[in-house]
Protein backbone atom coordinates (compact mmCIF):
# COMPACT_ATOMS: atom_id res chain seq x y z
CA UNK A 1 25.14 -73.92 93.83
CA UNK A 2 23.31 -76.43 96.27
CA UNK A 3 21.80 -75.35 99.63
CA UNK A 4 23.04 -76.49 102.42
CA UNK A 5 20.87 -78.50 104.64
CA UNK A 6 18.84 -77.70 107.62
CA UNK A 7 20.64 -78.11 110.76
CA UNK A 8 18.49 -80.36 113.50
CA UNK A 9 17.19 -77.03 115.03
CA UNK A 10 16.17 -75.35 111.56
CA UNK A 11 14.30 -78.07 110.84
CA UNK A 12 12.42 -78.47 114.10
CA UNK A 13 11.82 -75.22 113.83
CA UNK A 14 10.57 -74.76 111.17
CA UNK A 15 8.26 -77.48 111.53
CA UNK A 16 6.83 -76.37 114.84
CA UNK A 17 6.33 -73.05 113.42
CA UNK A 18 4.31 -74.37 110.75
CA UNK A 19 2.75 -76.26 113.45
CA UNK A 20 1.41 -73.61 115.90
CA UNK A 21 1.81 -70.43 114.06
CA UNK A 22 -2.09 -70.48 113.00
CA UNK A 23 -3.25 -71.09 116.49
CA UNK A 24 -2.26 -67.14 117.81
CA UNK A 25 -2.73 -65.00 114.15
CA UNK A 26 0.57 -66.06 113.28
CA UNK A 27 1.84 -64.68 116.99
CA UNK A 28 4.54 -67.95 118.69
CA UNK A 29 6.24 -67.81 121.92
CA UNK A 30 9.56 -68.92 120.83
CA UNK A 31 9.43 -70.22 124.42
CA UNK A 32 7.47 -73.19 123.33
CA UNK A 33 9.79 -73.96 120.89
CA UNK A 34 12.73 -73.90 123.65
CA UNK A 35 11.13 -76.27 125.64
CA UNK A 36 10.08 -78.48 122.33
CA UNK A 37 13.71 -78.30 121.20
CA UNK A 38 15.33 -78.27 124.74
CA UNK A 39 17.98 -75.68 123.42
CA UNK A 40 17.99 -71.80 124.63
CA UNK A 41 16.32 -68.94 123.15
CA UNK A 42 18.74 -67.04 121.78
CA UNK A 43 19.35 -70.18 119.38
CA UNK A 44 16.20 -70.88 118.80
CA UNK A 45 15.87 -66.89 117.51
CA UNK A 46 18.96 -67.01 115.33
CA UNK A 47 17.55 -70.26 113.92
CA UNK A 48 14.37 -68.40 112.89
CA UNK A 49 16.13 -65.69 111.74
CA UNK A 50 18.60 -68.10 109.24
CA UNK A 51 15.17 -69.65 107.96
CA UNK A 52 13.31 -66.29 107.05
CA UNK A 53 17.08 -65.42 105.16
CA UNK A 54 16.50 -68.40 103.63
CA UNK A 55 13.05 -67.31 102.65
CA UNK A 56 11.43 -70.89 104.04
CA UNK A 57 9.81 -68.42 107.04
CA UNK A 58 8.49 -65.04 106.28
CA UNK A 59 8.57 -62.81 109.65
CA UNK A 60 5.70 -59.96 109.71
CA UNK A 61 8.18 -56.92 109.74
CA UNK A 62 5.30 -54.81 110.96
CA UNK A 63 4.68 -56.08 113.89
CA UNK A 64 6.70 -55.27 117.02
CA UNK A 65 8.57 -58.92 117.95
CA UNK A 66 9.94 -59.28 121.18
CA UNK A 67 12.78 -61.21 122.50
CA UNK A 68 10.42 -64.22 123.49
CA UNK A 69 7.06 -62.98 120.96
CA UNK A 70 7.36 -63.24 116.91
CA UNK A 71 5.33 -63.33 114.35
CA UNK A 72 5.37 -65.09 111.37
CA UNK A 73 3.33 -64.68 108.19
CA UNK A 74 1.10 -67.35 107.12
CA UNK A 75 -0.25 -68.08 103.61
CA UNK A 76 -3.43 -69.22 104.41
CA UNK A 77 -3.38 -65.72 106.41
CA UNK A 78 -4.21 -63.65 103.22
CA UNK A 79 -7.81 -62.46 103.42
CA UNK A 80 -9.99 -65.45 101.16
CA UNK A 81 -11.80 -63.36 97.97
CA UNK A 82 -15.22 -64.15 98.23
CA UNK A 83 -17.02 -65.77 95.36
CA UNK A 84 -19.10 -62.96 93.05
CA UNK A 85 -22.41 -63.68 93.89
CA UNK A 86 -23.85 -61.39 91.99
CA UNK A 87 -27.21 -62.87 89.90
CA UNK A 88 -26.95 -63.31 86.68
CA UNK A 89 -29.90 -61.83 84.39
């Protein structure tokens, strides 16, 4: 079974997200991506919504989203391990 491709609005969706998501934590005023889109904001939730289903966005299910605030989780987002430093003897 083939996936269907992204509609116009999934996919500039998903690449704005991608975009901006690392300048607020992974926080994005879906408003932003109205006015980048030029479509409302109930469509531009549902398309978020149909990507993380799809598993190509991954919404943090802790946080509390709001109808205009989500946010997203972000691999580079995962805390770095630091190198072991530790002297060798």
């Amino acid at each position: 079974m083939s996936e269907t491709p992204l509609s116009p609005l999934e996919d500039a969706v998903l690449r704005n997200v991608l975009a901006m998501a690392g300048e607020g934590d992974g926080w994005l005023d879906l408003t932003r991506l109205c006015s980048m889109t030029g479509r409302m904001l109930p469509d531009v939730r549902e398309a978020v919504h149909r990507l993380a289903r799809r598993r190509l966005l991954f919404l943090d299910e802790k946080a509390a989203h709001t109808p205009r605030w989500m946010r997203f989780l972000l691999p580079e987002a995962a805390p770095a391990r630091a190198p072991d430093r530790t002297p060798v003897v």
